[in-house]
PDB file of N, CA and C in Angstrom:
ATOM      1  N   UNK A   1     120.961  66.063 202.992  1.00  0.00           N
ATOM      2  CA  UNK A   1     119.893  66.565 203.796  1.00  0.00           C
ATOM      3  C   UNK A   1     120.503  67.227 205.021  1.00  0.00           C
ATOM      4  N   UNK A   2     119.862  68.630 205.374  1.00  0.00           N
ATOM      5  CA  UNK A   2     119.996  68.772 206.394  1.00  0.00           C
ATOM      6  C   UNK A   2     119.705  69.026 207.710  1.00  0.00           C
ATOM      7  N   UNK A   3     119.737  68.717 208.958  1.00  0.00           N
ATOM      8  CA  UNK A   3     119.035  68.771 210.012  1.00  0.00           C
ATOM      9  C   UNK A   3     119.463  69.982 211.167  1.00  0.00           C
ATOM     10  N   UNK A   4     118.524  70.366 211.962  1.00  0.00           N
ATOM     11  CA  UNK A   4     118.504  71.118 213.088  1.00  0.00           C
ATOM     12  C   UNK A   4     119.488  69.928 214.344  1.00  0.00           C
ATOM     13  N   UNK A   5     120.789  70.194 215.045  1.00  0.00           N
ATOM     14  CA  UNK A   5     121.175  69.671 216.137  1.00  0.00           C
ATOM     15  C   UNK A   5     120.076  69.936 217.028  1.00  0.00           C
ATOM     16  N   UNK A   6     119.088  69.375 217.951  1.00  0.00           N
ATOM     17  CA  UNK A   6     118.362  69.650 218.902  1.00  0.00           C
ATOM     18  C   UNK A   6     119.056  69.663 220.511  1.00  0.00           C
ATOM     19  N   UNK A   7     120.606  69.258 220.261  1.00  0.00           N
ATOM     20  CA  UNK A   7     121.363  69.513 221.454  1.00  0.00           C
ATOM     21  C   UNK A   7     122.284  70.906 221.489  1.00  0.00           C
ATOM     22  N   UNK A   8     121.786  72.151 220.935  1.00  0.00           N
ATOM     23  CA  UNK A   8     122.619  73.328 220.955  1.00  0.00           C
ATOM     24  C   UNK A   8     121.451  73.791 221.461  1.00  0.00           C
ATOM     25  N   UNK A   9     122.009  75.185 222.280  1.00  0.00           N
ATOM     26  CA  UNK A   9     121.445  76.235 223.117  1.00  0.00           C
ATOM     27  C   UNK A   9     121.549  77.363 222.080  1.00  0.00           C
ATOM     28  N   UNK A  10     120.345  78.040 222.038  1.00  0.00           N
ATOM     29  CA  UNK A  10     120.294  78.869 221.301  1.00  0.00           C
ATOM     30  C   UNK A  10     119.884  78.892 219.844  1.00  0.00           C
ATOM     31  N   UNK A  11     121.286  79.863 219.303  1.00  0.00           N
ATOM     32  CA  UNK A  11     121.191  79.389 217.597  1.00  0.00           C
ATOM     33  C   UNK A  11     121.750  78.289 217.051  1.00  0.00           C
ATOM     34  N   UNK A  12     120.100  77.627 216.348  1.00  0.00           N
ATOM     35  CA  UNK A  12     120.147  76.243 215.928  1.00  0.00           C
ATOM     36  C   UNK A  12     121.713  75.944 215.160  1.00  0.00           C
ATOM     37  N   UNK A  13     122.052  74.955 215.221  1.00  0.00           N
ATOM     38  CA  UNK A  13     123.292  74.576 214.264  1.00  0.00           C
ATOM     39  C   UNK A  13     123.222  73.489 213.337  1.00  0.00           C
ATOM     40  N   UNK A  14     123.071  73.769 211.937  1.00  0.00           N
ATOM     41  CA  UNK A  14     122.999  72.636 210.823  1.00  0.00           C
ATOM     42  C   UNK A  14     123.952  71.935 211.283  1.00  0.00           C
ATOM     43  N   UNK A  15     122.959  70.172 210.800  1.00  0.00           N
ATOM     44  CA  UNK A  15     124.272  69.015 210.515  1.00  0.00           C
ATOM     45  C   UNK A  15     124.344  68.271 209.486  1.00  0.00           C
ATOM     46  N   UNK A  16     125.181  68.403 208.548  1.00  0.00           N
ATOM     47  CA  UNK A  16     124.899  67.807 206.906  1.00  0.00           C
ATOM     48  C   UNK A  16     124.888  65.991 207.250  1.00  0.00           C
ATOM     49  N   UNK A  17     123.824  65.368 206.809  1.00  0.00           N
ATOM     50  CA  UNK A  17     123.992  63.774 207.164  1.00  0.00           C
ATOM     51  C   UNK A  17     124.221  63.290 205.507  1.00  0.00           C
ATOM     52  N   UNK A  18     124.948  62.252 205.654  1.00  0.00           N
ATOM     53  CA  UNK A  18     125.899  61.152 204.282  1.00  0.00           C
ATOM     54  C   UNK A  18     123.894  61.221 204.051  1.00  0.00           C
ATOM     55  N   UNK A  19     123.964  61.145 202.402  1.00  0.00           N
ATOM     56  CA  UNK A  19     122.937  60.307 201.999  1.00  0.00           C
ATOM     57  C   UNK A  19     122.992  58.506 202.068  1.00  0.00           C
ATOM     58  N   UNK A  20     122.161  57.799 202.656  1.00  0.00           N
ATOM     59  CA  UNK A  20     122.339  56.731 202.855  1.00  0.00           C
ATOM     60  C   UNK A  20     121.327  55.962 201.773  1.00  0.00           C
ATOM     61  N   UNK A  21     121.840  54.692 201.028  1.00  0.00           N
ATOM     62  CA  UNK A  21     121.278  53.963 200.205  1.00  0.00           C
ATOM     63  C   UNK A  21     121.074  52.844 201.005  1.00  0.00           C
ATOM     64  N   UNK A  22     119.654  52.209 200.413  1.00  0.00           N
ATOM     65  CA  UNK A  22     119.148  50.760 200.810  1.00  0.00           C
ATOM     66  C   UNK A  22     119.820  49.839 199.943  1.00  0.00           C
ATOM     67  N   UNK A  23     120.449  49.063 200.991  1.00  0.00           N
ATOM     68  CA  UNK A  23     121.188  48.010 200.047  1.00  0.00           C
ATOM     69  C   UNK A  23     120.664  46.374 200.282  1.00  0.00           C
ATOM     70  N   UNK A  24     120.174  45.353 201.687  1.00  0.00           N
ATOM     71  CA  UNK A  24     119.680  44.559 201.780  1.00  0.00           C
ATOM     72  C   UNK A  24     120.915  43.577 201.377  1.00  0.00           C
ATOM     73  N   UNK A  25     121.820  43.751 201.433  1.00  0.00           N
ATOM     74  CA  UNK A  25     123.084  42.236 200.734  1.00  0.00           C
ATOM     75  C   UNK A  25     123.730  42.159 201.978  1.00  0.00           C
ATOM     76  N   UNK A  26     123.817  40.354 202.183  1.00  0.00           N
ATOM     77  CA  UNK A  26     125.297  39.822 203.134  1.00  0.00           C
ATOM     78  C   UNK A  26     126.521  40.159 203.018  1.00  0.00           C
ATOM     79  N   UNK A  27     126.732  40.223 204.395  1.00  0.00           N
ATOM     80  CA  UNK A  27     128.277  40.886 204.444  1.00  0.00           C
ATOM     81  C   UNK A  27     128.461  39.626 206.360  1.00  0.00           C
ATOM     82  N   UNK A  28     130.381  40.122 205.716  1.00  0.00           N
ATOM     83  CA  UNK A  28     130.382  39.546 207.021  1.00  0.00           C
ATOM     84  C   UNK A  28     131.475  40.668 207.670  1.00  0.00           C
ATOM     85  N   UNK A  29     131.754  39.967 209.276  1.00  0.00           N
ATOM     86  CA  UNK A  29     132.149  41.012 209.809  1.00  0.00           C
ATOM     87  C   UNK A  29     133.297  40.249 211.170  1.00  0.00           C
ATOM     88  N   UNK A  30     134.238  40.316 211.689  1.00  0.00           N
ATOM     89  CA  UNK A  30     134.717  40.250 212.652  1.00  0.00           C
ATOM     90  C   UNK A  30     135.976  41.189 213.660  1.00  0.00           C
ATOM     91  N   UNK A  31     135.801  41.643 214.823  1.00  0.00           N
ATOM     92  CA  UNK A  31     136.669  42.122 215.856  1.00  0.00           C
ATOM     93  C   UNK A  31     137.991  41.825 215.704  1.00  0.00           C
ATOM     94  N   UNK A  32     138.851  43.132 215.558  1.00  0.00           N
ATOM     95  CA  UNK A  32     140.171  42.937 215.278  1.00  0.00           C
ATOM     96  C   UNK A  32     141.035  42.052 215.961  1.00  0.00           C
ATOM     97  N   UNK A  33     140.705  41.262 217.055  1.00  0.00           N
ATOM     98  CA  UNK A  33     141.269  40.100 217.668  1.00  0.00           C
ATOM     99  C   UNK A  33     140.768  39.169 217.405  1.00  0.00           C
ATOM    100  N   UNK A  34     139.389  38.832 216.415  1.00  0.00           N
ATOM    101  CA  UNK A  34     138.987  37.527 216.262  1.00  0.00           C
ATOM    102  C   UNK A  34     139.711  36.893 214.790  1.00  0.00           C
ATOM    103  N   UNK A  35     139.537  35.383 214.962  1.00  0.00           N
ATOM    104  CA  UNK A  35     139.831  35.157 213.680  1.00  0.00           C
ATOM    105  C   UNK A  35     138.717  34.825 212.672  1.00  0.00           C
ATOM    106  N   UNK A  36     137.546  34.000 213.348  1.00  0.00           N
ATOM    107  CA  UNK A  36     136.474  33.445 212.896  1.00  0.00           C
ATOM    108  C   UNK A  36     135.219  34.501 212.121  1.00  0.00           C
ATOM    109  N   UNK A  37     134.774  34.784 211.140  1.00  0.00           N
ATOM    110  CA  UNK A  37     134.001  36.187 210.743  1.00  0.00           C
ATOM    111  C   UNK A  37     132.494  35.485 211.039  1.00  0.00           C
ATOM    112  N   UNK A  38     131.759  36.194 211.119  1.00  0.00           N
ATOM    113  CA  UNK A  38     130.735  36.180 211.600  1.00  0.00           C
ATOM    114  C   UNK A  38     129.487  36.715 210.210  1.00  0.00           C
ATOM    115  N   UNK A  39     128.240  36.465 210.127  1.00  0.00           N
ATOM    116  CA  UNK A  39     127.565  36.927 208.996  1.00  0.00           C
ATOM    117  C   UNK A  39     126.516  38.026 209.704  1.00  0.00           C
ATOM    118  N   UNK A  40     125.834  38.873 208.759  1.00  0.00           N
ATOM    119  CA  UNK A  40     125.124  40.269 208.783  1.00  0.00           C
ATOM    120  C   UNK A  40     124.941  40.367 207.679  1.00  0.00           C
ATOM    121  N   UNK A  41     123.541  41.308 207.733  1.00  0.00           N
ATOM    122  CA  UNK A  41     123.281  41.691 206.218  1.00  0.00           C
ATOM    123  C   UNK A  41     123.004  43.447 206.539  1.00  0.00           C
ATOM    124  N   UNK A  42     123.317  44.007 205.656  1.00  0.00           N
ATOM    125  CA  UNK A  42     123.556  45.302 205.415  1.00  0.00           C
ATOM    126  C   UNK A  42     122.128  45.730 204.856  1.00  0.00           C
ATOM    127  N   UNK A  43     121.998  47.194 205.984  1.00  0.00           N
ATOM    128  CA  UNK A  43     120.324  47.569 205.670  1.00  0.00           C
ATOM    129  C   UNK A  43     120.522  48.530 204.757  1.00  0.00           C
ATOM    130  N   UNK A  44     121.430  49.588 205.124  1.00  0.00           N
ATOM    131  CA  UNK A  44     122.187  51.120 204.142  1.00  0.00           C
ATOM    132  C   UNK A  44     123.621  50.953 204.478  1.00  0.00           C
ATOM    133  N   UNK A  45     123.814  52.284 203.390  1.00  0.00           N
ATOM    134  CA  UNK A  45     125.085  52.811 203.370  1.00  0.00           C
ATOM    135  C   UNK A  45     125.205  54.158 203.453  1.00  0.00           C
ATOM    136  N   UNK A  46     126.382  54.857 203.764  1.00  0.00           N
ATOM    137  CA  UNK A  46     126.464  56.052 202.808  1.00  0.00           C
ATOM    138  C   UNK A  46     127.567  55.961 202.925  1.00  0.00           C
ATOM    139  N   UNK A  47     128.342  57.151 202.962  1.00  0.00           N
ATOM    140  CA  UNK A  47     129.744  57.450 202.815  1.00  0.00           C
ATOM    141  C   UNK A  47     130.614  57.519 203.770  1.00  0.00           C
ATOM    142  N   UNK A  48     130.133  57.523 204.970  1.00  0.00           N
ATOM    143  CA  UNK A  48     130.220  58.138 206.281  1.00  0.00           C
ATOM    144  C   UNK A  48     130.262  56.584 207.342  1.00  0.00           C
ATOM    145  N   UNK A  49     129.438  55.579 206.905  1.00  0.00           N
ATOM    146  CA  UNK A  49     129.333  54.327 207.735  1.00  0.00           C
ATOM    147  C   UNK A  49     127.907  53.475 206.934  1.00  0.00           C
ATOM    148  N   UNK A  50     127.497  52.655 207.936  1.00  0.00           N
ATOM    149  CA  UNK A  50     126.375  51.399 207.531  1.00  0.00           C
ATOM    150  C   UNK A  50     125.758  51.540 208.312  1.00  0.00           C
ATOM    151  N   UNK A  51     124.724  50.244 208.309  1.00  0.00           N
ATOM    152  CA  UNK A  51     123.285  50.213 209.427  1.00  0.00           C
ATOM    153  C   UNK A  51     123.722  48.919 208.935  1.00  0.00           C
ATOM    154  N   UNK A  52     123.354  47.691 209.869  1.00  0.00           N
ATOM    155  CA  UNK A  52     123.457  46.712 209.595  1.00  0.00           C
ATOM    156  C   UNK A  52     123.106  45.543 210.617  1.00  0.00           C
ATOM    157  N   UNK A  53     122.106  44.599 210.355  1.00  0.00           N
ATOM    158  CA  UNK A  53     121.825  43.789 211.651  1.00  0.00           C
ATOM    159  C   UNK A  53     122.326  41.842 211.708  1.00  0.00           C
ATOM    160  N   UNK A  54     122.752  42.065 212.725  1.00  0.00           N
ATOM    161  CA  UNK A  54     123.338  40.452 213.190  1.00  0.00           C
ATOM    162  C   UNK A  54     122.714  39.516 214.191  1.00  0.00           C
ATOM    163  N   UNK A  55     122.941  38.407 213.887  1.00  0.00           N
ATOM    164  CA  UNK A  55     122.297  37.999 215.373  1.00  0.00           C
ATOM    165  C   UNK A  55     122.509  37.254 216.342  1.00  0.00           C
ATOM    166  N   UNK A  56     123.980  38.516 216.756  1.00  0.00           N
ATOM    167  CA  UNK A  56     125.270  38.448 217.666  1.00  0.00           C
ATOM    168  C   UNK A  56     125.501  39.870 218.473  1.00  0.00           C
ATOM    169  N   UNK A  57     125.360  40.320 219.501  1.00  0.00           N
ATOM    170  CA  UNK A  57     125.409  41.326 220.370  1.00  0.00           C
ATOM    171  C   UNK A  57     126.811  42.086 220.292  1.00  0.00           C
ATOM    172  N   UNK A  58     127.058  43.128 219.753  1.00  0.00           N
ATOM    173  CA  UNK A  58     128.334  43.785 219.856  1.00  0.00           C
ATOM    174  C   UNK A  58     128.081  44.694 220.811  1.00  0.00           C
ATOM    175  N   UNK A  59     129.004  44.996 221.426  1.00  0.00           N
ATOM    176  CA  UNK A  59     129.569  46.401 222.373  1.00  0.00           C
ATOM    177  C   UNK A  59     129.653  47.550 221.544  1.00  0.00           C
ATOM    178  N   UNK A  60     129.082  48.655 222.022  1.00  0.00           N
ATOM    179  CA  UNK A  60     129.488  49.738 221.035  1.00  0.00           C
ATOM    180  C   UNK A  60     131.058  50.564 221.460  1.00  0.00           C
ATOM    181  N   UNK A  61     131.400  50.675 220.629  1.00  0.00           N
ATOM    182  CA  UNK A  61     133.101  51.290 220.130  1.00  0.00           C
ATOM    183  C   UNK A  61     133.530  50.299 219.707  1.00  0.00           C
ATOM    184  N   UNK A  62     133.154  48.696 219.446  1.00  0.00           N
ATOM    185  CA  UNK A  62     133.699  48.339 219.027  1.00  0.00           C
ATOM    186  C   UNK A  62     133.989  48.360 217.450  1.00  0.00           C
ATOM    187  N   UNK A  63     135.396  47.764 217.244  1.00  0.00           N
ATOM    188  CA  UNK A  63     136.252  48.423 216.248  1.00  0.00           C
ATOM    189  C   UNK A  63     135.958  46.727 215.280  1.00  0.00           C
ATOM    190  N   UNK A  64     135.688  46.647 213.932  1.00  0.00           N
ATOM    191  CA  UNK A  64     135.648  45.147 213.123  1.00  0.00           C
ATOM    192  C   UNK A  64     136.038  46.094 211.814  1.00  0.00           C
ATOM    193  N   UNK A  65     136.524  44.128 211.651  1.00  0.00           N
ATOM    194  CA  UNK A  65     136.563  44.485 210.383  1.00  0.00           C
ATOM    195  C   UNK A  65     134.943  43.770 209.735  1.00  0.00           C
ATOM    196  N   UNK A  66     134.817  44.454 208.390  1.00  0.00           N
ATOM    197  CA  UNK A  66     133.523  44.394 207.223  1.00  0.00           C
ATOM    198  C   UNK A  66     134.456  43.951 206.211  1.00  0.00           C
ATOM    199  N   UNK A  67     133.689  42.632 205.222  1.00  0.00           N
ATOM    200  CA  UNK A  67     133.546  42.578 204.040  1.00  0.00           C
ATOM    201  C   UNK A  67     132.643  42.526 203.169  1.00  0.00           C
ATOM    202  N   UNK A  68     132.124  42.408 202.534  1.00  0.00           N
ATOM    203  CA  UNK A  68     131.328  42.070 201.400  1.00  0.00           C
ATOM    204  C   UNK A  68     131.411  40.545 200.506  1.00  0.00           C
ATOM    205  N   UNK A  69     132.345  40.186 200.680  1.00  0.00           N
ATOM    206  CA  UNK A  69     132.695  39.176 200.087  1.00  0.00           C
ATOM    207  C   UNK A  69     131.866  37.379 200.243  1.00  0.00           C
ATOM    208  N   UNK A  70     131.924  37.185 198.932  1.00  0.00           N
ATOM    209  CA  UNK A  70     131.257  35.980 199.195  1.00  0.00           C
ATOM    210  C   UNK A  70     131.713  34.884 200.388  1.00  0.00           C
ATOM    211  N   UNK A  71     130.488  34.103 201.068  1.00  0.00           N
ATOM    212  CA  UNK A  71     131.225  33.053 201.899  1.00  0.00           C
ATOM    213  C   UNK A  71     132.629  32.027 201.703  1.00  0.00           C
ATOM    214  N   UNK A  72     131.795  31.776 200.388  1.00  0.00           N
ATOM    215  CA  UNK A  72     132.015  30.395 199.363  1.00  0.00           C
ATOM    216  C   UNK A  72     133.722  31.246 198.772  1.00  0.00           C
ATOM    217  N   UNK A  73     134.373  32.323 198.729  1.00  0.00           N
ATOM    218  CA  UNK A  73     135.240  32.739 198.034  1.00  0.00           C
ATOM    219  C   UNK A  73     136.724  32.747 198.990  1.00  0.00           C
ATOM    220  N   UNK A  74     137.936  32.377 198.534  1.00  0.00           N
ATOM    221  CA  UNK A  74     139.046  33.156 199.539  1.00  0.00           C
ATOM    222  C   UNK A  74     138.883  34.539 199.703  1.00  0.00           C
ATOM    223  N   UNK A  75     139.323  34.614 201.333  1.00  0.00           N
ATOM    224  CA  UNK A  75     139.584  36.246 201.799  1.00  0.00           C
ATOM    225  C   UNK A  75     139.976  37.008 200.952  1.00  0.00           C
ATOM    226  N   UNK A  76     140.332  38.155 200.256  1.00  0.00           N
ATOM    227  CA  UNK A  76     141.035  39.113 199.980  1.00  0.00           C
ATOM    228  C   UNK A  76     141.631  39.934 200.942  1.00  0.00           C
ATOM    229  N   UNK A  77     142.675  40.289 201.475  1.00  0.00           N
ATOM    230  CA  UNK A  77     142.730  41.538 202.379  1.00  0.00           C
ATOM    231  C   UNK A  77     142.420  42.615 201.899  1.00  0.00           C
ATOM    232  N   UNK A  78     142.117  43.059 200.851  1.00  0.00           N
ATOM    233  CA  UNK A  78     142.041  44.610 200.418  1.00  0.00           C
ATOM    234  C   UNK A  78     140.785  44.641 199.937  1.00  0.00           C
ATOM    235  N   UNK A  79     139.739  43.304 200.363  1.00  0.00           N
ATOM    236  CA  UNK A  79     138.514  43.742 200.177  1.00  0.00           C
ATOM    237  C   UNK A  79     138.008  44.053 201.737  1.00  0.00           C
ATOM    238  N   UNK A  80     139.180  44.120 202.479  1.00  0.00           N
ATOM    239  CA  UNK A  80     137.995  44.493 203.685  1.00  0.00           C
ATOM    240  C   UNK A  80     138.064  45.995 204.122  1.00  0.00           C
ATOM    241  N   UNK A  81     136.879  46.487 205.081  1.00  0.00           N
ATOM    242  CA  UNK A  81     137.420  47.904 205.389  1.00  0.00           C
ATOM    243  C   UNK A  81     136.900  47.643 206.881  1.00  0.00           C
ATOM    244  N   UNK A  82     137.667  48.862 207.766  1.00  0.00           N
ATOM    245  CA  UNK A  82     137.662  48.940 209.429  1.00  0.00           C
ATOM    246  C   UNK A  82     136.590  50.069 209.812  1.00  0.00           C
ATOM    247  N   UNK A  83     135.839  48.906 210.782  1.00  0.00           N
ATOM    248  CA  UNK A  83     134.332  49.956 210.861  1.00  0.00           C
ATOM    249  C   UNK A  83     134.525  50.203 212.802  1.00  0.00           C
ATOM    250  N   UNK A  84     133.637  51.412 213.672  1.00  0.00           N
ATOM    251  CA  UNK A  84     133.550  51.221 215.007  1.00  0.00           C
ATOM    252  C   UNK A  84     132.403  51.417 214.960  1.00  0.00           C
ATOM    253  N   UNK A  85     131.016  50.206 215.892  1.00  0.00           N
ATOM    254  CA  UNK A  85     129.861  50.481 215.967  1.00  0.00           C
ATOM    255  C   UNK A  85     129.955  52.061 217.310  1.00  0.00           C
ATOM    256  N   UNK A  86     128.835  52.393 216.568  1.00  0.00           N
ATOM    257  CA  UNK A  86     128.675  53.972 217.256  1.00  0.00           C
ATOM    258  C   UNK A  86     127.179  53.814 217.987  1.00  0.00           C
ATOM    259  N   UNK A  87     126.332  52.790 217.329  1.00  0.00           N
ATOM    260  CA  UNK A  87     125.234  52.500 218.090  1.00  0.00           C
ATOM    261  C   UNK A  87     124.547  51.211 218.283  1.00  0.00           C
ATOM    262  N   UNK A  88     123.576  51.062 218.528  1.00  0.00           N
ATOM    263  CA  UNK A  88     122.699  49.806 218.725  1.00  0.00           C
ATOM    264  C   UNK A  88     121.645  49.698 219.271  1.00  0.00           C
ATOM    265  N   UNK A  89     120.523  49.043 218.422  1.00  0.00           N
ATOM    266  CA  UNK A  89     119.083  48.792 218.145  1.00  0.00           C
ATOM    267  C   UNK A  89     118.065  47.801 218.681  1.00  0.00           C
ATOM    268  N   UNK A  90     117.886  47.043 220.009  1.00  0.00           N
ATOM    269  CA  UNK A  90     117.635  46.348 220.380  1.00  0.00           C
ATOM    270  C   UNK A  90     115.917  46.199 219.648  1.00  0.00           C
ATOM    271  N   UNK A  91     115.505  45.024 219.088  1.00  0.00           N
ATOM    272  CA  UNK A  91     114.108  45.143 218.624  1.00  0.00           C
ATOM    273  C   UNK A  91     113.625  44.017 219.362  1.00  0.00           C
ATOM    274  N   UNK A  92     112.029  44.296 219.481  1.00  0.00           N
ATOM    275  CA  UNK A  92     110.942  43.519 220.297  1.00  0.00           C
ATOM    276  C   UNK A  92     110.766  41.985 219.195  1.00  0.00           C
ATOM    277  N   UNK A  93     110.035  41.513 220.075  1.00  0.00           N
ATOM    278  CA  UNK A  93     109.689  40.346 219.503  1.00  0.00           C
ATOM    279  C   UNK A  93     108.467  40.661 217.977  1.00  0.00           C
ATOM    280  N   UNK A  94     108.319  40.174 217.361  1.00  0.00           N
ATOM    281  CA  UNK A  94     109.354  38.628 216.701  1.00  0.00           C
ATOM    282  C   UNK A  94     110.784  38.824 215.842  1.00  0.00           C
ATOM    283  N   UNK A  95     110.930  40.321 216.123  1.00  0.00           N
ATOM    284  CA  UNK A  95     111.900  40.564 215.017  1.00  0.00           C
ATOM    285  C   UNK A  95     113.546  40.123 216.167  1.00  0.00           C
ATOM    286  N   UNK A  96     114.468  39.219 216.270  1.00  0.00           N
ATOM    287  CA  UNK A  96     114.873  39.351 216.889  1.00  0.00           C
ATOM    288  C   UNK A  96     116.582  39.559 216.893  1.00  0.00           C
ATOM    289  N   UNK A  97     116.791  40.139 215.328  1.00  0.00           N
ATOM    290  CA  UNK A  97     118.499  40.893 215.215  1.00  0.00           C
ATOM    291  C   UNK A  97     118.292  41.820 215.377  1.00  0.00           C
ATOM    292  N   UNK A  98     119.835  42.002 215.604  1.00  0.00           N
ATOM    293  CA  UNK A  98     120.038  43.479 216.984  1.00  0.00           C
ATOM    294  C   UNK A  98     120.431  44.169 215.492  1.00  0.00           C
ATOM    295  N   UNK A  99     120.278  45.346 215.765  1.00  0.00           N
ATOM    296  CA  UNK A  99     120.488  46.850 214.107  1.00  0.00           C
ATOM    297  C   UNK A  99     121.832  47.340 214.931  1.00  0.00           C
ATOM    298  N   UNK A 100     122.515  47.236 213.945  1.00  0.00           N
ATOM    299  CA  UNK A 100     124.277  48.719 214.544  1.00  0.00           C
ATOM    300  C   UNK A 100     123.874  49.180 213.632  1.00  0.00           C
ATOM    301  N   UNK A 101     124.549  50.731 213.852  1.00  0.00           N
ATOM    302  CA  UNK A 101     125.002  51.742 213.448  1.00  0.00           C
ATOM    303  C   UNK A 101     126.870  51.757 213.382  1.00  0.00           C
ATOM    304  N   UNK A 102     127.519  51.748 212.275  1.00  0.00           N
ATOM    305  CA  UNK A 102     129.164  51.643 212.268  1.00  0.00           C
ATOM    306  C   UNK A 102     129.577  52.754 211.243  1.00  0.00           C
ATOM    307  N   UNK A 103     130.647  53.909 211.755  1.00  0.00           N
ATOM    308  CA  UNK A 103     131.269  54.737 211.264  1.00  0.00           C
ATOM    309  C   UNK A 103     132.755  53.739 210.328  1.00  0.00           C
ATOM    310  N   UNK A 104     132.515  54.098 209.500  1.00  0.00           N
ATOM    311  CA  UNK A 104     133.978  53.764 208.862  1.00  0.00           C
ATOM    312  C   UNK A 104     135.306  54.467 209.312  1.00  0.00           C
ATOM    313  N   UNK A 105     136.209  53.947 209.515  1.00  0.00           N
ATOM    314  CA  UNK A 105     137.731  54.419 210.106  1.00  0.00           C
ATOM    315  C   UNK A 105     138.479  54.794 208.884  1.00  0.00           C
ATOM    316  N   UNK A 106     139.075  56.304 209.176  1.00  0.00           N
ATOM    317  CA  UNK A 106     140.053  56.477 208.244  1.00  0.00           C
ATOM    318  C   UNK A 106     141.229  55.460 208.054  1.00  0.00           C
TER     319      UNK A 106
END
């Protein structure tokens, strides 16, 4: 899909956005200095990053790692991948996990 930038002067400039899929599955997630992972469940995807809400306050730029992996299973290292939240979703009551937005790292 593509959209109009509404922050250019002038002539409009397309921006191609990842198609993003609804996915709804646990994942977990922790900060490249932590050791302890933390749980989230994953709203989309695409190719480009996730949407995903916790209900634990991150800083945005921050840099984690994501897995997918079951609780109940040993780590894999090569199932994880390195995400930086780029945004964040504060919602009203009663809903009360916070939504990121996280770009995947080359």
């Amino acid at each position: 899909m593509q959209e109009i930038d509404p922050r250019t002067v002038g002539e409009p400039r397309k921006i191609n956005r990842a198609v993003r899929h609804e996915l709804n599955i646990p994942m977990r997630y922790r900060a490249e200095d932590q050791k302890d992972w933390s749980t989230g469940e994953v709203i989309n995807m695409s190719e480009s990053g996730l949407l995903f809400s916790s209900d634990h306050l991150l800083d945005l730029d921050a840099r984690l790692q994501i897995t997918f992996q079951n609780v109940d299973t040993p780590m894999m290292s090569s199932g994880t991948r390195l995400v930086r939240v780029v945004r964040r979703i504060l919602n009203n009551w009663p809903e009360t996990r916070v939504v990121f937005g996280a770009r995947f790292c080359s």
